[in-house]
C-alpha atoms as a PDB file:
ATOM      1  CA  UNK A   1     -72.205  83.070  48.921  1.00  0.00           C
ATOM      2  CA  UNK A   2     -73.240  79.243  47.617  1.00  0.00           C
ATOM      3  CA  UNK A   3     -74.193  81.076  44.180  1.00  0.00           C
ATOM      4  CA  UNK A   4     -70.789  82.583  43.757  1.00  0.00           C
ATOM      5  CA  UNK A   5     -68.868  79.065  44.569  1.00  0.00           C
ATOM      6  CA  UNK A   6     -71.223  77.170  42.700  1.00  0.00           C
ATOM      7  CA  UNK A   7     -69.905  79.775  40.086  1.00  0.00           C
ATOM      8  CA  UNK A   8     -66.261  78.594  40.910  1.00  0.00           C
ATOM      9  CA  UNK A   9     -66.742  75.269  40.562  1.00  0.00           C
ATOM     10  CA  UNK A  10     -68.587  75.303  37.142  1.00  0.00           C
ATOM     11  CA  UNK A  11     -65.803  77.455  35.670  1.00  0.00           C
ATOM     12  CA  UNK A  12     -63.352  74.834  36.689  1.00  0.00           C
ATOM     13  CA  UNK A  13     -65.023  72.013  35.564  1.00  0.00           C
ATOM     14  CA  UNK A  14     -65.274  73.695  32.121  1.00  0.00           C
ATOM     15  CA  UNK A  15     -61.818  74.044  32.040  1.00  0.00           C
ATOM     16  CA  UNK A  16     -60.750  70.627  32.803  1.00  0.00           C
ATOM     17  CA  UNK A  17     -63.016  69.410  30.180  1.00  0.00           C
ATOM     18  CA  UNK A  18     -61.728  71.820  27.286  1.00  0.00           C
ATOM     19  CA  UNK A  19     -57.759  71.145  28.588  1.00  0.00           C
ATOM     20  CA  UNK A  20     -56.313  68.115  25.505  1.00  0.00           C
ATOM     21  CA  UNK A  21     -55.331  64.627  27.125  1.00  0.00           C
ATOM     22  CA  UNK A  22     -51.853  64.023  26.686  1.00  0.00           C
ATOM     23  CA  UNK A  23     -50.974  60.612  26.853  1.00  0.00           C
ATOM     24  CA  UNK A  24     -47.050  59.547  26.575  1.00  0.00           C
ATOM     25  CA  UNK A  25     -46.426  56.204  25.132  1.00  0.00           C
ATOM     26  CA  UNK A  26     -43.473  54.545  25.834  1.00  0.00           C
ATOM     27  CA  UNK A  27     -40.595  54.797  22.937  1.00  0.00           C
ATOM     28  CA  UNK A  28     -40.179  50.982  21.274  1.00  0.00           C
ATOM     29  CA  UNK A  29     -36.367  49.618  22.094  1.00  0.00           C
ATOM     30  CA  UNK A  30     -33.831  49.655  19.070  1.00  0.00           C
ATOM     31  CA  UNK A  31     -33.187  46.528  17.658  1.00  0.00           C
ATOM     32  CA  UNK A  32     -29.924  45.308  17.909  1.00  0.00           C
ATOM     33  CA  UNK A  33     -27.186  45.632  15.040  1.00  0.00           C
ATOM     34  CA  UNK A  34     -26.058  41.723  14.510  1.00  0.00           C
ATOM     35  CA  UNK A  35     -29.959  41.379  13.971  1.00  0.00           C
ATOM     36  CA  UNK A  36     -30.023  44.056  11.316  1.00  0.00           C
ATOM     37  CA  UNK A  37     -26.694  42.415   9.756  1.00  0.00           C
ATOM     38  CA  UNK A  38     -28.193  39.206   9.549  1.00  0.00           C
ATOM     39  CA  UNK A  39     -30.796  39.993   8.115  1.00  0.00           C
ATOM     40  CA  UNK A  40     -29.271  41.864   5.537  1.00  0.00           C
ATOM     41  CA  UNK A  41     -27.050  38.971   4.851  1.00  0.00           C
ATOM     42  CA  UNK A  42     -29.315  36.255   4.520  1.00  0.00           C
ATOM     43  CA  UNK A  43     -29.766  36.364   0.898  1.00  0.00           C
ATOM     44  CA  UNK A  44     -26.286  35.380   0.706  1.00  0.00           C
ATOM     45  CA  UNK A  45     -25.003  33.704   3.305  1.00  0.00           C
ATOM     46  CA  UNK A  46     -27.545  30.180   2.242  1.00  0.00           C
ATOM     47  CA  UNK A  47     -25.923  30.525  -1.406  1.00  0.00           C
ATOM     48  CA  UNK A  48     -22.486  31.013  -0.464  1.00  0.00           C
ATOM     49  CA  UNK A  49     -22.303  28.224   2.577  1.00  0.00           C
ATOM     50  CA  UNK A  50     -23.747  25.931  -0.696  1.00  0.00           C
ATOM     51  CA  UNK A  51     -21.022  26.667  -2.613  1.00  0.00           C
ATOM     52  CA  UNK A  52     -18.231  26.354   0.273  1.00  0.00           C
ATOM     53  CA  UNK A  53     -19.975  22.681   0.804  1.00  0.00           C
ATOM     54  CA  UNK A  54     -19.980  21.671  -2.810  1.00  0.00           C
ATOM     55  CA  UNK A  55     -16.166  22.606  -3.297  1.00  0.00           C
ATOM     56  CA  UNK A  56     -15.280  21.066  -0.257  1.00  0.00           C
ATOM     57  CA  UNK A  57     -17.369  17.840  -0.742  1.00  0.00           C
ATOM     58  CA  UNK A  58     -15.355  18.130  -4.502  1.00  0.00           C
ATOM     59  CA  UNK A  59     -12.172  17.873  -3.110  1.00  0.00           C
ATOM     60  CA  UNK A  60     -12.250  15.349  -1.193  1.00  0.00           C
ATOM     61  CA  UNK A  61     -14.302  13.563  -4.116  1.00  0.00           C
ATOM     62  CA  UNK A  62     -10.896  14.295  -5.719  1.00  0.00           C
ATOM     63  CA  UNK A  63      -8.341  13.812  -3.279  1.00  0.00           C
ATOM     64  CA  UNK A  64      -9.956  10.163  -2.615  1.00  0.00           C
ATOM     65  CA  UNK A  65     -10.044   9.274  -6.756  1.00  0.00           C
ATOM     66  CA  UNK A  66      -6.896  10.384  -6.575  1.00  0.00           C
ATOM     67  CA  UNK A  67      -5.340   8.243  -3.583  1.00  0.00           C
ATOM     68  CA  UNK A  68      -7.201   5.379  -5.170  1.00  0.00           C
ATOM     69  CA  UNK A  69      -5.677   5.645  -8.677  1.00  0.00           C
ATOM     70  CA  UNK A  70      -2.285   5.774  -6.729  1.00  0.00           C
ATOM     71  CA  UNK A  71      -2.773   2.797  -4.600  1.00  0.00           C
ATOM     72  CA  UNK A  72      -4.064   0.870  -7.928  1.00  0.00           C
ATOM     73  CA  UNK A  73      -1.470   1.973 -10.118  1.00  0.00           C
ATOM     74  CA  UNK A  74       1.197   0.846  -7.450  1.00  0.00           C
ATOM     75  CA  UNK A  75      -0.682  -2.570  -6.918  1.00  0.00           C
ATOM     76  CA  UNK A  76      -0.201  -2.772 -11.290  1.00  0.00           C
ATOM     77  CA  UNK A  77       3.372  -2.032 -10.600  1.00  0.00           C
ATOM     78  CA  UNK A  78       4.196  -4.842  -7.633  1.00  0.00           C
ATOM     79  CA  UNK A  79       1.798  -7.234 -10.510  1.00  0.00           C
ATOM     80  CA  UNK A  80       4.467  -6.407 -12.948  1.00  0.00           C
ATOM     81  CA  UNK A  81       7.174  -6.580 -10.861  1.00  0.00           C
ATOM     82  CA  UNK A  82       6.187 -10.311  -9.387  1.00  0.00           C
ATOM     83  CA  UNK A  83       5.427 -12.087 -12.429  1.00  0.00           C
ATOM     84  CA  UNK A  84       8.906 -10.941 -14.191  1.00  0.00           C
ATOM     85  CA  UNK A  85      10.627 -12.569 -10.673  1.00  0.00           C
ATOM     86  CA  UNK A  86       8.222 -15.424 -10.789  1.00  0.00           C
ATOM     87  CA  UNK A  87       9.050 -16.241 -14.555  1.00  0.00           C
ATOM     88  CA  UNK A  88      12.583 -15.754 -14.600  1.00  0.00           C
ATOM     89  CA  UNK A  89      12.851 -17.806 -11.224  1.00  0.00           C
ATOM     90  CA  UNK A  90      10.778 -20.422 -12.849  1.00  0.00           C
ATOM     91  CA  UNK A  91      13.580 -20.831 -15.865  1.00  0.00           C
ATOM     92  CA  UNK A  92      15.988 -22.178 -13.170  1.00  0.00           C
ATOM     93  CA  UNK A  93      13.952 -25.516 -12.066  1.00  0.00           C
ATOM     94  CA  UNK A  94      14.206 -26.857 -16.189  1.00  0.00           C
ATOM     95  CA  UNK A  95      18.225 -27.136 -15.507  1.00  0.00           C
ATOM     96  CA  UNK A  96      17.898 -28.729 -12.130  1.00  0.00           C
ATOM     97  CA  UNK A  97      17.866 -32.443 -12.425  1.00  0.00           C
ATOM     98  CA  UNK A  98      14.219 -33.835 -11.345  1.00  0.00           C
ATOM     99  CA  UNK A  99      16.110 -37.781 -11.621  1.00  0.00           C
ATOM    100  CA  UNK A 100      19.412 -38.389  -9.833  1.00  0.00           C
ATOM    101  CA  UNK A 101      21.121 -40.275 -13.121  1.00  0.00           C
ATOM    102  CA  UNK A 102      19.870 -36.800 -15.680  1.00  0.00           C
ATOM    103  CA  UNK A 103      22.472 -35.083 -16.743  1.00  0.00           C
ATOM    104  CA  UNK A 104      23.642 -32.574 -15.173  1.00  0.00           C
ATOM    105  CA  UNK A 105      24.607 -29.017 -17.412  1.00  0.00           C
ATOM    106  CA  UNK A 106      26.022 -27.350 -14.160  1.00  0.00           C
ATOM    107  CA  UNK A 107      27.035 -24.272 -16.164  1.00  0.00           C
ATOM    108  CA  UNK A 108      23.962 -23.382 -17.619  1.00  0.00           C
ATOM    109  CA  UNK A 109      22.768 -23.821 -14.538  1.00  0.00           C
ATOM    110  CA  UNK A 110      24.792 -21.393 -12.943  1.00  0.00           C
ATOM    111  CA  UNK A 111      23.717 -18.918 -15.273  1.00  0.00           C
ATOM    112  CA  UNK A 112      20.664 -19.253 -14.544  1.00  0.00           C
ATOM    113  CA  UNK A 113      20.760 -19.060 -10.767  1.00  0.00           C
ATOM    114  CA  UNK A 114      23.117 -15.500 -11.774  1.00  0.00           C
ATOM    115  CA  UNK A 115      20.270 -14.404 -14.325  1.00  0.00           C
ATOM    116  CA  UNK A 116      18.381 -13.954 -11.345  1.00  0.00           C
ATOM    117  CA  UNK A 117      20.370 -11.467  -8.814  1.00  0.00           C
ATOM    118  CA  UNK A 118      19.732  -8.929 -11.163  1.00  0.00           C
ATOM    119  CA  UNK A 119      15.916  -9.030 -10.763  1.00  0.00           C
ATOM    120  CA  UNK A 120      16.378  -8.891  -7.270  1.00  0.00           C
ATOM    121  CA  UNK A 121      18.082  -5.920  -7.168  1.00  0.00           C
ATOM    122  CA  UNK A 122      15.957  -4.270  -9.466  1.00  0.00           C
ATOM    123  CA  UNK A 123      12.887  -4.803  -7.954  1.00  0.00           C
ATOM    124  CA  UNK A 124      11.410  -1.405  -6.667  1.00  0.00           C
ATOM    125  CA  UNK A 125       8.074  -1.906  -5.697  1.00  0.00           C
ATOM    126  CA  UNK A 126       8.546  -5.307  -4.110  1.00  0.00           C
ATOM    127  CA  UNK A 127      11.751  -5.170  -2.260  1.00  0.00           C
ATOM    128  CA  UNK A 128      10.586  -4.327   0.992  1.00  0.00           C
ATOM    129  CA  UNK A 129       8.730  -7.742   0.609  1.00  0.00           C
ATOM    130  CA  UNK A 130      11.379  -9.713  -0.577  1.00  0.00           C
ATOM    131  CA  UNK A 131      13.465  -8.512   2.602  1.00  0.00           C
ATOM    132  CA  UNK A 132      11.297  -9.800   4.810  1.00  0.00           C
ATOM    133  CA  UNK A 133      11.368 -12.849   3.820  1.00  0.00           C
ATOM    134  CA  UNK A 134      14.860 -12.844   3.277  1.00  0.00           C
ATOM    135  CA  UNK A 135      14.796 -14.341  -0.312  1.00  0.00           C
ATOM    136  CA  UNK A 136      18.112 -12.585  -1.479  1.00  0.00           C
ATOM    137  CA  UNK A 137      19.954 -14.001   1.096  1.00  0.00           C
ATOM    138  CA  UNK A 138      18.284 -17.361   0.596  1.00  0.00           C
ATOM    139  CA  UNK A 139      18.880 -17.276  -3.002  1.00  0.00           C
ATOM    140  CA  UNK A 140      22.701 -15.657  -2.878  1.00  0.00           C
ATOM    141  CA  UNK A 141      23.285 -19.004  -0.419  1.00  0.00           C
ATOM    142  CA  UNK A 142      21.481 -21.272  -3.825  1.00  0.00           C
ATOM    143  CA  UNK A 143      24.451 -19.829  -6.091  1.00  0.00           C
ATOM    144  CA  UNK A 144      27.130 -20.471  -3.486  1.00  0.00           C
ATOM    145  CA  UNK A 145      25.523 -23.946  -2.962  1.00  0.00           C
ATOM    146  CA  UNK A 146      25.588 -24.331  -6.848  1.00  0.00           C
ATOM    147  CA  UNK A 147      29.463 -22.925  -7.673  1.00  0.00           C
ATOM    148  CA  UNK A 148      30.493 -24.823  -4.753  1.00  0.00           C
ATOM    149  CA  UNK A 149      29.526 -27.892  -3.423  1.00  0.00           C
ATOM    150  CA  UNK A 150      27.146 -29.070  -6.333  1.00  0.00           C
ATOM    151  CA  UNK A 151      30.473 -28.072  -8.716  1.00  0.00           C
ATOM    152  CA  UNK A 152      32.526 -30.018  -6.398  1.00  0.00           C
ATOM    153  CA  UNK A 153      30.514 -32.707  -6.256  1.00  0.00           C
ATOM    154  CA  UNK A 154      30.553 -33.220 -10.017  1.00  0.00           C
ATOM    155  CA  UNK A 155      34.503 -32.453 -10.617  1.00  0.00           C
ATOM    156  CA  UNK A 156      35.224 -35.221  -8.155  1.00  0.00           C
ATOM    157  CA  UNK A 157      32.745 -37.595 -10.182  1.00  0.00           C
ATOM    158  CA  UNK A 158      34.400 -36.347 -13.437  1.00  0.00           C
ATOM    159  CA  UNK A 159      37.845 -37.015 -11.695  1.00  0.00           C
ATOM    160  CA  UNK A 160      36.827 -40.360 -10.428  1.00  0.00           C
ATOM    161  CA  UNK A 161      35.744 -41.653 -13.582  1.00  0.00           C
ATOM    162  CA  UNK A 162      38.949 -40.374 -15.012  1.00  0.00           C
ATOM    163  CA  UNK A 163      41.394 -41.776 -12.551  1.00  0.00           C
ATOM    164  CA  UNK A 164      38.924 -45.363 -12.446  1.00  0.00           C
ATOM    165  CA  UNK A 165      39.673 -45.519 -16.167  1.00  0.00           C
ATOM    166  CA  UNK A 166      43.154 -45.898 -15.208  1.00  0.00           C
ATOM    167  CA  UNK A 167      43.690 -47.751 -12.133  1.00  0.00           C
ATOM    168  CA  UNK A 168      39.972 -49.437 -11.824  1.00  0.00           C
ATOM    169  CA  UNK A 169      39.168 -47.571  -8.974  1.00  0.00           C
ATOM    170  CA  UNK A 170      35.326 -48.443  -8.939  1.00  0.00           C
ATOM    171  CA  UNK A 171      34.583 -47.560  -4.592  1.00  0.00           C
ATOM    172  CA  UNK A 172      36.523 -44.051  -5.701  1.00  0.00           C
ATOM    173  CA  UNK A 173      33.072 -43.294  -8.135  1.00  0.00           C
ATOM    174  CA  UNK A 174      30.838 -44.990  -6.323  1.00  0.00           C
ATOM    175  CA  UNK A 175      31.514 -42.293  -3.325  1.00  0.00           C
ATOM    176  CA  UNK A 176      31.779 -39.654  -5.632  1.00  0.00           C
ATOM    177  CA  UNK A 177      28.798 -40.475  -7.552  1.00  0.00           C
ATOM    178  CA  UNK A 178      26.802 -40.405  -4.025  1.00  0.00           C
ATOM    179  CA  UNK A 179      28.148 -37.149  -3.369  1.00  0.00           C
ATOM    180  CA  UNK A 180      26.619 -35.791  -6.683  1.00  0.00           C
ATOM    181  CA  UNK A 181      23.490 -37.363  -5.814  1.00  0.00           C
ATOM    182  CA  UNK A 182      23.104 -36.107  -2.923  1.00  0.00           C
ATOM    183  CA  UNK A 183      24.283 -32.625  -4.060  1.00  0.00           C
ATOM    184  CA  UNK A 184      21.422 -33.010  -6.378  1.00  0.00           C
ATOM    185  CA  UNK A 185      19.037 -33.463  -4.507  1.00  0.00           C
ATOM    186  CA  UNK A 186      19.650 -30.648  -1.707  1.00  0.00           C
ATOM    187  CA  UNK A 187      19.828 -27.759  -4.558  1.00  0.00           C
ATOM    188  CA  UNK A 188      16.337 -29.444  -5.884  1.00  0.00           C
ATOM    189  CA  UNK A 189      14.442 -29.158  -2.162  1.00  0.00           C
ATOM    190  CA  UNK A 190      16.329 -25.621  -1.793  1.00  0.00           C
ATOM    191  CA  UNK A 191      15.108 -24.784  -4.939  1.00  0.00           C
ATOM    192  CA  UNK A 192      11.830 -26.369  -4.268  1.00  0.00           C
ATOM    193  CA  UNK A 193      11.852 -24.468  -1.165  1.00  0.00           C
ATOM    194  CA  UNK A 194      12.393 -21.031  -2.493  1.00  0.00           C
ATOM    195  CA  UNK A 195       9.794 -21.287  -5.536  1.00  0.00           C
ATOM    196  CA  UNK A 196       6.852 -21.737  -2.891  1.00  0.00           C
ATOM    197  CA  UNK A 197       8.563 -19.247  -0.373  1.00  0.00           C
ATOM    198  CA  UNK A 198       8.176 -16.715  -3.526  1.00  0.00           C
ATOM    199  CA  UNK A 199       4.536 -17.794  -4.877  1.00  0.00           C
ATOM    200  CA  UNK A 200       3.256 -17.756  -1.306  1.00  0.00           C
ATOM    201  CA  UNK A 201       4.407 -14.176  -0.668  1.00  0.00           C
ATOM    202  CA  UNK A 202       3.215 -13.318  -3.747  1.00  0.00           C
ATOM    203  CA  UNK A 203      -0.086 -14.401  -3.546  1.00  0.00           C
ATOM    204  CA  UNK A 204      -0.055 -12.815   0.473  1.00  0.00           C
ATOM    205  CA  UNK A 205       0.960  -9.097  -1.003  1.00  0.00           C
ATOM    206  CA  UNK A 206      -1.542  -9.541  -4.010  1.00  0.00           C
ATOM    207  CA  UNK A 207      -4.409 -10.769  -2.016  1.00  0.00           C
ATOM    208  CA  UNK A 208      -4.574 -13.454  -5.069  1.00  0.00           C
END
């Protein structure tokens, strides 16, 4: 009886020893798809964000040359625009009396304060400055100054002188000859006035 289960036991044991070990190992997870993608894309995706940057970084390069050849080309254009004001403004003050007895050409005059409207309306660039200083007003109220009062001033004087001639009237010049002088010298200071009202703005918009 022990012989024969001895007997059992060895035959199972043999059998266990000559069965094959099978061992399951466990199935590595798939990676995922964006990670594949990128991957894939790498090689191009460094080149082509280089080139996106460099065109980018161009234009505004380009955009900014360009804004600043604007801004200086406008800048050339108020230059222009001031000294042609400036110098035709300036031809006035050689016709204004700078004594009280100079002679007076109050017609040349006149044309020269009228010489000047036309710059002022002409003025593209710098108009928006000019209005807010009111210049055209100030200088329309000059030529009304000059056609009338100063032109009164000397037609009475010329009248006086005239009618003295013939009745000896000497008080009738002398209050007509105060007149012109005093006519004189309020288109001079208004003059005066609007000469450094222009070269101060001037220099202001020119940052000279």
């Amino acid at each position: 009886m022990i012989f024969h289960t001895v007997s059992m036991i060895a035959v199972l044991v043999d059998q266990i020893a000559q069965a094959p070990v099978v061992v399951q190992r466990a199935q590595p997870a798939a990676e995922p798809e964006w990670k594949w993608w990128f991957t894939a894309l790498a090689p191009w995706v460094g080149p082509l964000l280089s080139c996106v940057v460099s065109i980018y970084v161009a234009w505004k390069v380009f955009n900014w040359q360009g804004r600043k050849d604007r801004e200086q080309w406008i800048r050339d254009q108020k230059l222009g625009e001031w000294r042609e004001l400036i110098s035709v403004v300036a031809s006035v003050e050689d016709l204004i009396p700078i004594l009280i007895d100079e002679k007076l050409d109050l017609d040349a005059l006149k044309q020269a304060i009228l010489r000047v409207i036309p710059y002022l309306r002409n003025r593209l660039f710098i108009n928006k400055d000019l209005q807010e200083i009111g210049f055209g007003e100030e200088w329309g109220e000059l030529l009304k100054f000059a056609l009338s009062d100063l032109s009164n001033a000397k037609n009475s004087l010329d009248a006086a002188r005239i009618h003295s001639a013939i009745n000896n009237a000497n008080l009738e010049i002398e209050s007509a000859y105060k007149k012109l002088k005093e006519a004189k010298i309020e288109i001079r200071n208004r003059y005066g006035k609007l000469q450094k009202k222009l070269l101060e703005t001037s220099e202001k918009y020119l940052g000279t």
